[in-house]
C-alpha atoms as a PDB file:
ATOM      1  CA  UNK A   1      53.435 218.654 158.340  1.00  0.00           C
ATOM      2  CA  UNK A   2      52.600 215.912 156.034  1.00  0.00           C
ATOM      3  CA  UNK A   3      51.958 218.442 153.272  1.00  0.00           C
ATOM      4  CA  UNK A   4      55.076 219.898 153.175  1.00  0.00           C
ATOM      5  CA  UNK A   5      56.841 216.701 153.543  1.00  0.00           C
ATOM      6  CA  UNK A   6      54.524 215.500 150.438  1.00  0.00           C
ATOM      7  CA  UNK A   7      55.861 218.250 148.775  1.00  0.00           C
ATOM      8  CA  UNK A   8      59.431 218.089 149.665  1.00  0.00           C
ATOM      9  CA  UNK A   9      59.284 214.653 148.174  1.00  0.00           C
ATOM     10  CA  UNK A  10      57.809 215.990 144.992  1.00  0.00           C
ATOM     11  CA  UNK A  11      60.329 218.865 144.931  1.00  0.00           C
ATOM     12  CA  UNK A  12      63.359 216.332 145.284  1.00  0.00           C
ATOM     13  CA  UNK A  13      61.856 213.983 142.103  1.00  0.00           C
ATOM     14  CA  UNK A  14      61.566 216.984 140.229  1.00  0.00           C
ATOM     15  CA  UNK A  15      64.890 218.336 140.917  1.00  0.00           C
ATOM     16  CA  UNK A  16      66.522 214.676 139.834  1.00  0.00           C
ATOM     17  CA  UNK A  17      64.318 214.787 136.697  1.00  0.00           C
ATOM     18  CA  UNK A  18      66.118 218.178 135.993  1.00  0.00           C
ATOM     19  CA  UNK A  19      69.139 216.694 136.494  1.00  0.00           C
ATOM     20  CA  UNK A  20      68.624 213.952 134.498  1.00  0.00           C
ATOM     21  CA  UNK A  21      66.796 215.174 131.628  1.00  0.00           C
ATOM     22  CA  UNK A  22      68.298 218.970 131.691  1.00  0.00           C
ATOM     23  CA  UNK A  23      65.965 220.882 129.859  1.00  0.00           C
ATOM     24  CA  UNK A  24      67.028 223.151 127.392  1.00  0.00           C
ATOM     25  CA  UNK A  25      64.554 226.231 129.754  1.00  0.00           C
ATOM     26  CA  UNK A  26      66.096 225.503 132.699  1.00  0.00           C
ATOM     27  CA  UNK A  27      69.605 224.370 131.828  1.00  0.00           C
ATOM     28  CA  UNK A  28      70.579 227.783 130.476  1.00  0.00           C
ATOM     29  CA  UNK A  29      69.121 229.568 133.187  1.00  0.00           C
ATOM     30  CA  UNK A  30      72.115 232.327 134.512  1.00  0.00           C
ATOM     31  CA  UNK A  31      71.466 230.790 138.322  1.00  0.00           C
ATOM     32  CA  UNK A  32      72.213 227.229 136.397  1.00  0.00           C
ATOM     33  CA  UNK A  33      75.157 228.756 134.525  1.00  0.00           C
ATOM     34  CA  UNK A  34      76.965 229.951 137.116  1.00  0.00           C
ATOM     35  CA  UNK A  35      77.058 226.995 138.755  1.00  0.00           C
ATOM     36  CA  UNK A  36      78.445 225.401 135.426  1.00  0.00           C
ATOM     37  CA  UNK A  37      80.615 228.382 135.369  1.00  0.00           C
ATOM     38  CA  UNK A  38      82.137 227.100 138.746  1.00  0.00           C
ATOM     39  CA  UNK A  39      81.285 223.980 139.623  1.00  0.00           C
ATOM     40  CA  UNK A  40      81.431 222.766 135.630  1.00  0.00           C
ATOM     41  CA  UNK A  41      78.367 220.426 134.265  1.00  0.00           C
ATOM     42  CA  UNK A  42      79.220 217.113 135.889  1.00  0.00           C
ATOM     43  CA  UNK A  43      79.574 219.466 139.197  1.00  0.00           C
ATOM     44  CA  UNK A  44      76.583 220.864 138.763  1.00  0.00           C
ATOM     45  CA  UNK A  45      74.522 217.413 138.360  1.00  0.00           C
ATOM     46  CA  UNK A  46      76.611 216.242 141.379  1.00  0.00           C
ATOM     47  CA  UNK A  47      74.970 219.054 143.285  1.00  0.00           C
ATOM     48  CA  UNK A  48      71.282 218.635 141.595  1.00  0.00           C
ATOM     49  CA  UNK A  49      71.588 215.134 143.155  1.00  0.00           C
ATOM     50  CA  UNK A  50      72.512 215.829 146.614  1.00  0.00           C
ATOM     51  CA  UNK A  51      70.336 219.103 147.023  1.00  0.00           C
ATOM     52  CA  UNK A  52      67.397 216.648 146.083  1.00  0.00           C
ATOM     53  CA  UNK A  53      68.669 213.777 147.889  1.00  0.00           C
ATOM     54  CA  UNK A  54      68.591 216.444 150.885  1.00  0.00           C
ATOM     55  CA  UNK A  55      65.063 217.139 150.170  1.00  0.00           C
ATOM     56  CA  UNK A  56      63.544 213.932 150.117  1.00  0.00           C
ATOM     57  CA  UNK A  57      65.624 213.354 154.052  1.00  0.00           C
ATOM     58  CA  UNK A  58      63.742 216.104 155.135  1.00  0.00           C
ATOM     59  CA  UNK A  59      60.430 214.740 153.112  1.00  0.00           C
ATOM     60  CA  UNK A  60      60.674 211.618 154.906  1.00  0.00           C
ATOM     61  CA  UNK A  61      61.568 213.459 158.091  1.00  0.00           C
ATOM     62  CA  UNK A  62      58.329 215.743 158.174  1.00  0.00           C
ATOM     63  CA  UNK A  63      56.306 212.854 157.021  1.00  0.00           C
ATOM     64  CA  UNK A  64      57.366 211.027 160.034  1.00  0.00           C
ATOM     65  CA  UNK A  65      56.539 213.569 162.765  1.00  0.00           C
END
């Protein structure tokens, strides 16, 4: 279990440095804008944040058991 919570760690820092640094690749991905579309672009960081702030909980979580 450590592995994948290693890796839901590293999944979580890479989803804030998408978030933060919003590469022009990934930011005008359809997936991405449709969630601009309806959530608009502050929304959309908002939910980068707490879908990687989710991730590193259960990072920690499986690197605990």
């Amino acid at each position: 279990m450590k592995v994948w919570g290693i890796l839901a760690i590293v999944y979580a820092a890479l989803v804030v440095v998408i978030a933060v640094m919003k590469p022009r690749a990934i930011w005008s991905m359809k997936k991405i804008e449709f969630f601009k579309k309806h959530l608009g672009d502050r929304g959309t960081e908002i939910f980068f944040y707490i879908w990687a702030f989710l991730f590193l909980g259960l990072g920690v979580w499986l690197l605990t058991l």
